[in-house]
N, C-alpha and C. Protein backbone atom coordinates (compact mmCIF):
# COMPACT_ATOMS: atom_id res chain seq x y z
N UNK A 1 78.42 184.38 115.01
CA UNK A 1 77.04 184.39 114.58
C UNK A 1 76.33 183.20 115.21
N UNK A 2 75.14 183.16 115.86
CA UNK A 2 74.29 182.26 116.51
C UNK A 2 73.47 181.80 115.80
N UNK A 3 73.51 181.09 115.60
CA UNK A 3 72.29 180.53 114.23
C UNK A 3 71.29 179.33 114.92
N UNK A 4 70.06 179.00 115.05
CA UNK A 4 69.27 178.56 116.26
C UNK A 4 68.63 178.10 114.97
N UNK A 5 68.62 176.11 115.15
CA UNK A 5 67.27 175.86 114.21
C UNK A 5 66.53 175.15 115.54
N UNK A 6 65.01 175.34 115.08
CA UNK A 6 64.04 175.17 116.40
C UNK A 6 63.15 174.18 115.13
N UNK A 7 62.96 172.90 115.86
CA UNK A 7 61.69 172.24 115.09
C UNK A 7 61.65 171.09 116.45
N UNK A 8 60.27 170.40 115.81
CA UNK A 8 59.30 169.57 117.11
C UNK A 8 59.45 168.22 116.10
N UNK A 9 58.08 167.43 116.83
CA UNK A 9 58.30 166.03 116.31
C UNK A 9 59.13 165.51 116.29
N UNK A 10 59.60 164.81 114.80
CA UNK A 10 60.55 164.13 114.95
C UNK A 10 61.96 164.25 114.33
N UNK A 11 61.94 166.11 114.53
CA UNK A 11 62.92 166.78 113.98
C UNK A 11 63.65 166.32 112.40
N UNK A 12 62.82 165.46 111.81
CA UNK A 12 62.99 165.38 110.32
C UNK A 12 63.78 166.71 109.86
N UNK A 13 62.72 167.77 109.69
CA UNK A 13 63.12 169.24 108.98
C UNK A 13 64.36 169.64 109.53
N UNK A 14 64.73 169.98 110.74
CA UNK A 14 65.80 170.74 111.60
C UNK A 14 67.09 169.71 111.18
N UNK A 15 66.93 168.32 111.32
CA UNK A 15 67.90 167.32 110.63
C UNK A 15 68.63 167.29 109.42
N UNK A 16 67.49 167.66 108.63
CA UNK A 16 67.98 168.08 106.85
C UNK A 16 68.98 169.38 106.95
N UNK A 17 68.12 170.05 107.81
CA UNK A 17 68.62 172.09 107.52
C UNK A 17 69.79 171.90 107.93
N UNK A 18 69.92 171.28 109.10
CA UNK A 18 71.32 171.10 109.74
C UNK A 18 72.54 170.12 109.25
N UNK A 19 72.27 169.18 108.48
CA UNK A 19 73.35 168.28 107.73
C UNK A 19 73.68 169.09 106.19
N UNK A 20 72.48 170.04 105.94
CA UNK A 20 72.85 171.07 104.33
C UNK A 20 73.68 171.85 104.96
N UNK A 21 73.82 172.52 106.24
CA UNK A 21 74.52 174.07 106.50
C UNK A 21 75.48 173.45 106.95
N UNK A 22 75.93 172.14 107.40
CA UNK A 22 77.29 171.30 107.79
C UNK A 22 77.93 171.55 106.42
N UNK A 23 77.17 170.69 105.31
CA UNK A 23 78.16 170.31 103.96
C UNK A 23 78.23 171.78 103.74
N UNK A 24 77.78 172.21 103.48
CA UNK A 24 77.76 173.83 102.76
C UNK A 24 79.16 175.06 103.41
N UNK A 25 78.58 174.79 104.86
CA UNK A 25 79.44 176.00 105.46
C UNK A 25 80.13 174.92 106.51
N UNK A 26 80.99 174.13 106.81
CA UNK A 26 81.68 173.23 107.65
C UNK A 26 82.25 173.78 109.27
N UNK A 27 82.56 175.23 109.32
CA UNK A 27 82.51 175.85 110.00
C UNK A 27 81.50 176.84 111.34
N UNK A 28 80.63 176.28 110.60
CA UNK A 28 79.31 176.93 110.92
C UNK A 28 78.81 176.05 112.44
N UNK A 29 78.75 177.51 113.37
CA UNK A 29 78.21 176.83 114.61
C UNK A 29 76.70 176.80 114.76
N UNK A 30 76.10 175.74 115.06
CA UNK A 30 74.59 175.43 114.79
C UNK A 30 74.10 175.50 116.08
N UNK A 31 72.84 175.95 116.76
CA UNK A 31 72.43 175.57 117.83
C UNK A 31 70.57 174.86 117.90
N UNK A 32 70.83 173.10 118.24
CA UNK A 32 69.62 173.10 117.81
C UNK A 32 68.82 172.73 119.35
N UNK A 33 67.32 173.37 118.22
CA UNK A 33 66.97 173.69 119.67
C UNK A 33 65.10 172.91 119.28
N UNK A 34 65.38 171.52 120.16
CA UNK A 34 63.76 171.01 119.73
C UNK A 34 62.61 170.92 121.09
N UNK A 35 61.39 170.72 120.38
CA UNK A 35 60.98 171.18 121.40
C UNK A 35 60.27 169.93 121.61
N UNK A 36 60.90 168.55 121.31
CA UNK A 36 61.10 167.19 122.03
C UNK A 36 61.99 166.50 122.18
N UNK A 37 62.63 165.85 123.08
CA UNK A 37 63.83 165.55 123.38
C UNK A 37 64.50 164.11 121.85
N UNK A 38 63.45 163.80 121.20
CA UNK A 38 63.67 163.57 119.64
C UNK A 38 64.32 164.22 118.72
N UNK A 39 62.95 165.33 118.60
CA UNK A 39 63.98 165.97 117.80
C UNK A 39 65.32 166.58 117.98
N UNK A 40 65.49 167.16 119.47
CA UNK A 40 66.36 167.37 119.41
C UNK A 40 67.70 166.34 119.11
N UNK A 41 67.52 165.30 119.62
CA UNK A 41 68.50 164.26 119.22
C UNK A 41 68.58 164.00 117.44
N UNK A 42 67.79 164.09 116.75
CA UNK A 42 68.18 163.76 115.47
C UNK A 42 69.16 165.07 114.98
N UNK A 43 68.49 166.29 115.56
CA UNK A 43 69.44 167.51 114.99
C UNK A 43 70.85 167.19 115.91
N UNK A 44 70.96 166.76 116.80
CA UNK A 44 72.67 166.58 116.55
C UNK A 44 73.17 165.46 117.03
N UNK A 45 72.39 164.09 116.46
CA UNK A 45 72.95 163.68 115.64
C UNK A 45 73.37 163.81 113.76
N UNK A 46 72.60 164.56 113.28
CA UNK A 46 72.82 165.55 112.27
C UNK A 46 74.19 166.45 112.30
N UNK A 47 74.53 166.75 113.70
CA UNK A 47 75.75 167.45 113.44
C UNK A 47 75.98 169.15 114.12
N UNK A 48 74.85 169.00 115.01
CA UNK A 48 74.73 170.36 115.28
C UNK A 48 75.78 170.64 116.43
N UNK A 49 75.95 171.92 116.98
CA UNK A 49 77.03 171.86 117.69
C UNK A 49 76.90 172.06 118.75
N UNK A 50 75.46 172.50 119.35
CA UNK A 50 74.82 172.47 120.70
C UNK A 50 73.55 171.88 120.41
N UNK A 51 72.58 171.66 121.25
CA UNK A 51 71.37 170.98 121.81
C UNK A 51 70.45 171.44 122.76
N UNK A 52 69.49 171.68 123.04
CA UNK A 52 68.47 171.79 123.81
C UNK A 52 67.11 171.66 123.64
N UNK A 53 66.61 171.09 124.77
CA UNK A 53 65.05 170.57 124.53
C UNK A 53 64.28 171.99 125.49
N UNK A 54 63.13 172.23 125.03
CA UNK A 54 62.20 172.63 125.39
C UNK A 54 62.02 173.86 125.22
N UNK A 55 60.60 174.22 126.12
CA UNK A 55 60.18 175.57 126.46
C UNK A 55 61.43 176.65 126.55
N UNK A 56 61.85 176.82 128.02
CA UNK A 56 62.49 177.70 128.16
C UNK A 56 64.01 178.07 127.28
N UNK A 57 64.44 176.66 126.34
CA UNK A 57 65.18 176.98 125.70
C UNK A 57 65.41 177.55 124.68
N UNK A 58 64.34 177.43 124.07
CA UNK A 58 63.22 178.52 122.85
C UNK A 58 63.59 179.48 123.09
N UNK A 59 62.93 179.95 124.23
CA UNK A 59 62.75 181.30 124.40
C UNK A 59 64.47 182.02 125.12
N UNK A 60 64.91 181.26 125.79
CA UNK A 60 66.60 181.91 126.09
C UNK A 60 67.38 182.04 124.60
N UNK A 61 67.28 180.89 123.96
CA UNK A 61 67.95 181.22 122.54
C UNK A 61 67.53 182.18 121.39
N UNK A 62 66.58 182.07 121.69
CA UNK A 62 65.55 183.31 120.53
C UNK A 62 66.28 184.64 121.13
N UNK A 63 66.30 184.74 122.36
CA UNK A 63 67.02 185.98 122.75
C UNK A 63 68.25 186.74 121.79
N UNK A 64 69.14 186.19 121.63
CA UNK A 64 70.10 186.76 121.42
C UNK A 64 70.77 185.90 120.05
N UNK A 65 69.72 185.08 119.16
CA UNK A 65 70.03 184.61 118.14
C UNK A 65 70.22 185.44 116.94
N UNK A 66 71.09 185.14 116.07
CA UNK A 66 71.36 186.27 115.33
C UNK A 66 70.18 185.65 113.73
N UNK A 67 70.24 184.06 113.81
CA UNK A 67 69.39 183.51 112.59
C UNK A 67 68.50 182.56 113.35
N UNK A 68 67.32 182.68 112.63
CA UNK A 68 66.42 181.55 113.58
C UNK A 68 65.73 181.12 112.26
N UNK A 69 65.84 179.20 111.95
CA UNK A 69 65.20 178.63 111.38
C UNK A 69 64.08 177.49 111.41
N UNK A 70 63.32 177.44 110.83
CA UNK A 70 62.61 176.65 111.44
C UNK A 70 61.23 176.36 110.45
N UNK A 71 60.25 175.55 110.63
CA UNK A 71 59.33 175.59 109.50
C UNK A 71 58.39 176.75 110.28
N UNK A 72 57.58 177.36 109.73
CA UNK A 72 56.93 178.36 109.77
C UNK A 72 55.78 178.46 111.34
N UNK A 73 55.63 176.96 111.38
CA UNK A 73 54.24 177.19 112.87
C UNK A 73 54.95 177.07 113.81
N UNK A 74 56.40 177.51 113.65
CA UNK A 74 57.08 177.83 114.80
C UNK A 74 56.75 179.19 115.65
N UNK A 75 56.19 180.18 114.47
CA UNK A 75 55.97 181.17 115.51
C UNK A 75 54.45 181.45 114.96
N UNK A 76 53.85 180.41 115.33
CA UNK A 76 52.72 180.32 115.28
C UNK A 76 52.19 179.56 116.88
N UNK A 77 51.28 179.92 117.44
CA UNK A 77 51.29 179.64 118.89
C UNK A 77 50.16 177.95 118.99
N UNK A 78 50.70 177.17 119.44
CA UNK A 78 49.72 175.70 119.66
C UNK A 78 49.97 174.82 118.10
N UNK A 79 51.08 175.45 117.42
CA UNK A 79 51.12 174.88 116.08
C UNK A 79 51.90 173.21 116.25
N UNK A 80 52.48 173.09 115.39
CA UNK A 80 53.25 171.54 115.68
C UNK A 80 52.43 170.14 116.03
N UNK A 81 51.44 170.20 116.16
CA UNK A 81 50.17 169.16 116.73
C UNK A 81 50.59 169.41 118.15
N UNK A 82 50.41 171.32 118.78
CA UNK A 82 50.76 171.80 120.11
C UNK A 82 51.60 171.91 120.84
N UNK A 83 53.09 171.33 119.87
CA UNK A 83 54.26 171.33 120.59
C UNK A 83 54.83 173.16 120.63
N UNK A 84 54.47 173.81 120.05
CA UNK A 84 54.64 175.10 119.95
C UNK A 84 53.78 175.97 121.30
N UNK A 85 54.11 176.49 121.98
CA UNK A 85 53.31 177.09 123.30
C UNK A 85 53.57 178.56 122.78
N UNK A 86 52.45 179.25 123.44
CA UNK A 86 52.49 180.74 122.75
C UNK A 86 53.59 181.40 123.33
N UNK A 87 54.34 180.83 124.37
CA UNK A 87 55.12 181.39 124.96
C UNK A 87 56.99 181.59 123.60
N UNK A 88 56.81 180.15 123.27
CA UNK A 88 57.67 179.85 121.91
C UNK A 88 57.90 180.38 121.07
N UNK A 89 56.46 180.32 120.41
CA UNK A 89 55.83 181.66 119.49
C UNK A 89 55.71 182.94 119.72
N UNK A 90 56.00 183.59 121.02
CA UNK A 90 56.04 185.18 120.97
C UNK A 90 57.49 185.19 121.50
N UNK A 91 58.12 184.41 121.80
CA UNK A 91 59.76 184.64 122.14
C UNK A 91 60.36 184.69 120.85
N UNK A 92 60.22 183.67 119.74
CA UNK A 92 60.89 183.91 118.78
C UNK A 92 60.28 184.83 117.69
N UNK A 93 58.84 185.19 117.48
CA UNK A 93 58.04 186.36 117.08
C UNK A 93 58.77 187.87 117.40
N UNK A 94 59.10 187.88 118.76
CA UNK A 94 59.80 189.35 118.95
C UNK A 94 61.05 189.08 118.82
N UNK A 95 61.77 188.38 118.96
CA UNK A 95 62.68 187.64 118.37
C UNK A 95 63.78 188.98 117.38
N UNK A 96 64.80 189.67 117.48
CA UNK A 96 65.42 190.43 116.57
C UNK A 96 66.35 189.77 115.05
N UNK A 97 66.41 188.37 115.61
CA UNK A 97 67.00 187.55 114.86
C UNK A 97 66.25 187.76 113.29
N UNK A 98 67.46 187.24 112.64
CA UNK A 98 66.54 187.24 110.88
C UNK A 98 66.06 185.87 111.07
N UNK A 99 64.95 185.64 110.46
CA UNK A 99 63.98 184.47 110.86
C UNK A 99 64.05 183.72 109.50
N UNK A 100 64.39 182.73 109.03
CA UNK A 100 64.15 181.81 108.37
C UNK A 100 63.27 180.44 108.33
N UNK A 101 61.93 181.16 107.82
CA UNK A 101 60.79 179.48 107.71
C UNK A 101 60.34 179.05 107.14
N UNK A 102 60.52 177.88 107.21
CA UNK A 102 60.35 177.00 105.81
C UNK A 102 58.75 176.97 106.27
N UNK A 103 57.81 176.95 104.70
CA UNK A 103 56.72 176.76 104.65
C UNK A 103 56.36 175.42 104.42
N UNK A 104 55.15 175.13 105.48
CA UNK A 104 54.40 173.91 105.42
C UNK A 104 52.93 173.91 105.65
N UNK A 105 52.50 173.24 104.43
CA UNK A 105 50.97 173.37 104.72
C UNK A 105 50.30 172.91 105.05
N UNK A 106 50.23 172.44 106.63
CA UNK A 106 50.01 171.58 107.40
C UNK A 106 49.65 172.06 108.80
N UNK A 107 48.88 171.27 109.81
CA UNK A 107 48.67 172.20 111.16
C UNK A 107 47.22 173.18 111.11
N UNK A 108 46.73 173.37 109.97
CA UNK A 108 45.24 173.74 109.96
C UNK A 108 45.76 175.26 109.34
N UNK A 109 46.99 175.46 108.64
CA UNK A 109 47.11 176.78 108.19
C UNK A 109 47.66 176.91 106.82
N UNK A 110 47.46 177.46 105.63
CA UNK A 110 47.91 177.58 104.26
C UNK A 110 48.79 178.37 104.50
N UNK A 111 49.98 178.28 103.34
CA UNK A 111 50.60 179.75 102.74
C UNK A 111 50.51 180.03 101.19
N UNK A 112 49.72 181.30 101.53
CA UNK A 112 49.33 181.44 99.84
C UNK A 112 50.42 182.09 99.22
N UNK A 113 50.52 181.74 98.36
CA UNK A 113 51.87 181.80 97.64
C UNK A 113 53.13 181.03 97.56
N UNK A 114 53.06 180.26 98.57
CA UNK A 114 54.12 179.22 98.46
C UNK A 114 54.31 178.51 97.11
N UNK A 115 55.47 177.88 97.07
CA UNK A 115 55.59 177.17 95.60
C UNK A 115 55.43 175.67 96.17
N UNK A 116 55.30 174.76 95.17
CA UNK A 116 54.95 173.38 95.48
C UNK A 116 56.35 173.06 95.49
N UNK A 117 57.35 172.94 96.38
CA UNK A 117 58.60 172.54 96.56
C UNK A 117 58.53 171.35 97.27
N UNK A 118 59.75 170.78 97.11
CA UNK A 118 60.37 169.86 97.88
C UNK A 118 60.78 169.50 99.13
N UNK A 119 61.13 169.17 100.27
CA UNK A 119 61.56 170.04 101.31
C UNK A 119 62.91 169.92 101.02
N UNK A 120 63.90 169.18 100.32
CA UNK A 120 64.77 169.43 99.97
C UNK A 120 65.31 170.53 98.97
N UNK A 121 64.16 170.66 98.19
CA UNK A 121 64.47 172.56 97.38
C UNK A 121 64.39 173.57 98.66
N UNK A 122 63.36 173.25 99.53
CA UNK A 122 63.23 174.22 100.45
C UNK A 122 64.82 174.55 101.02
N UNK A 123 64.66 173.54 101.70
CA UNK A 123 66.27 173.30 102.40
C UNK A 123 67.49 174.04 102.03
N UNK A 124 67.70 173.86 100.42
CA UNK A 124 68.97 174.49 99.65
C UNK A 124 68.58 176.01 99.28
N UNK A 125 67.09 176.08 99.48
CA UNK A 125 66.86 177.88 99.61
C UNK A 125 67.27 178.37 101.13
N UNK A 126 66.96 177.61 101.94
CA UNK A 126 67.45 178.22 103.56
C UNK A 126 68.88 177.88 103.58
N UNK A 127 69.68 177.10 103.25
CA UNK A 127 71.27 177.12 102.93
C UNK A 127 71.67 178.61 102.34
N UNK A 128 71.15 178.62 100.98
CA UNK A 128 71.77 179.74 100.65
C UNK A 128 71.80 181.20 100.93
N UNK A 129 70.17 181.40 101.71
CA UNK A 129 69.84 182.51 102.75
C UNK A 129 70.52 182.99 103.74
N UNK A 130 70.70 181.90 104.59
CA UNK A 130 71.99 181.65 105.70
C UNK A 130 73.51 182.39 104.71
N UNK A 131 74.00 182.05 103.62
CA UNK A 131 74.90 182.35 103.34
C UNK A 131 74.98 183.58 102.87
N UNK A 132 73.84 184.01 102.32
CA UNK A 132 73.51 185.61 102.09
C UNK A 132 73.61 186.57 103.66
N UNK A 133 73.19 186.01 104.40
CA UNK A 133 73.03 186.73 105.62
C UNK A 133 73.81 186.49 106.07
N UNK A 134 74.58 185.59 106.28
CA UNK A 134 75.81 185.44 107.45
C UNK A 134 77.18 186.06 106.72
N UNK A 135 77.38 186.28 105.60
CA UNK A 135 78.15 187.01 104.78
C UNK A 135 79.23 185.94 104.34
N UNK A 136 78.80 184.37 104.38
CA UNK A 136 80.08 183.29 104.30
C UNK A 136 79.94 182.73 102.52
N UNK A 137 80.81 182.01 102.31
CA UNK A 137 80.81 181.30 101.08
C UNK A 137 80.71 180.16 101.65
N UNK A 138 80.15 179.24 100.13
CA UNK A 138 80.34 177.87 101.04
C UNK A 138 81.51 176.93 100.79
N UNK A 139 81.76 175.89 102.00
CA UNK A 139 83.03 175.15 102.21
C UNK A 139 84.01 176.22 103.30
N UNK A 140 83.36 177.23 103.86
CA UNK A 140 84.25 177.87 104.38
C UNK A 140 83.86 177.87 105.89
């Protein structure tokens, strides 16, 4: 199973998601994928088990990812304060992967209905999603 977390800046978010799905599932191969050579470094130093920066890596990994996580203006095009290119956003948009995104209300866009969470509640809801979908328990 290919599991692809994609975040920008200063990969804060992709850092968390990726040190919860370490403790949780220990086995679990991560591929993180930022779209500054920052973030990508915090996601593995976090622990991830591959790496890549940029554009075209977005879009090669979105290909054939089986889970794609990420906060939500990921597939939103010019989102991230523009680190997102529409090219990003329609690779992982058509994307067949099950998409996991964390909501943030930030970037000039609401989500109505969101709950006022944590990003750490968020986090342990995309842990356990991952474990619903990937068919694993955790510690395994």
């Amino acid at each position: 199973m290919k599991i692809v977390i994609i975040d920008g800046q200063g990969g804060k978010m992709g850092k968390s998601v990726i040190e919860q799905l370490k403790k949780r599932f220990p086995g679990l191969e991560t591929y993180a994928i930022g779209t500054n050579s920052i973030a990508t470094s915090a996601m593995l130093k976090a622990g991830a088990t591959y790496g890549a920066t940029g554009e075209n890596p977005v879009i090669v990994n979105a290909q054939d990812a089986d889970i794609i996580i990420g906060p939500i203006g990921i597939v939103m095009a010019n989102s991230l304060l523009g680190e997102i290119t529409p090219a990003m956003a329609t690779a992982i948009g058509i994307s067949k992967a099950y998409k996991i995104l964390i909501p943030v209300n930030r970037c000039n866009h609401y989500i109505v209905g969101c709950q006022n969470s944590t990003l750490s509640d968020y986090i342990n809801m995309v842990c356990d999603e991952v474990g619903k979908e990937a068919g694993i328990n955790e510690n395994h």
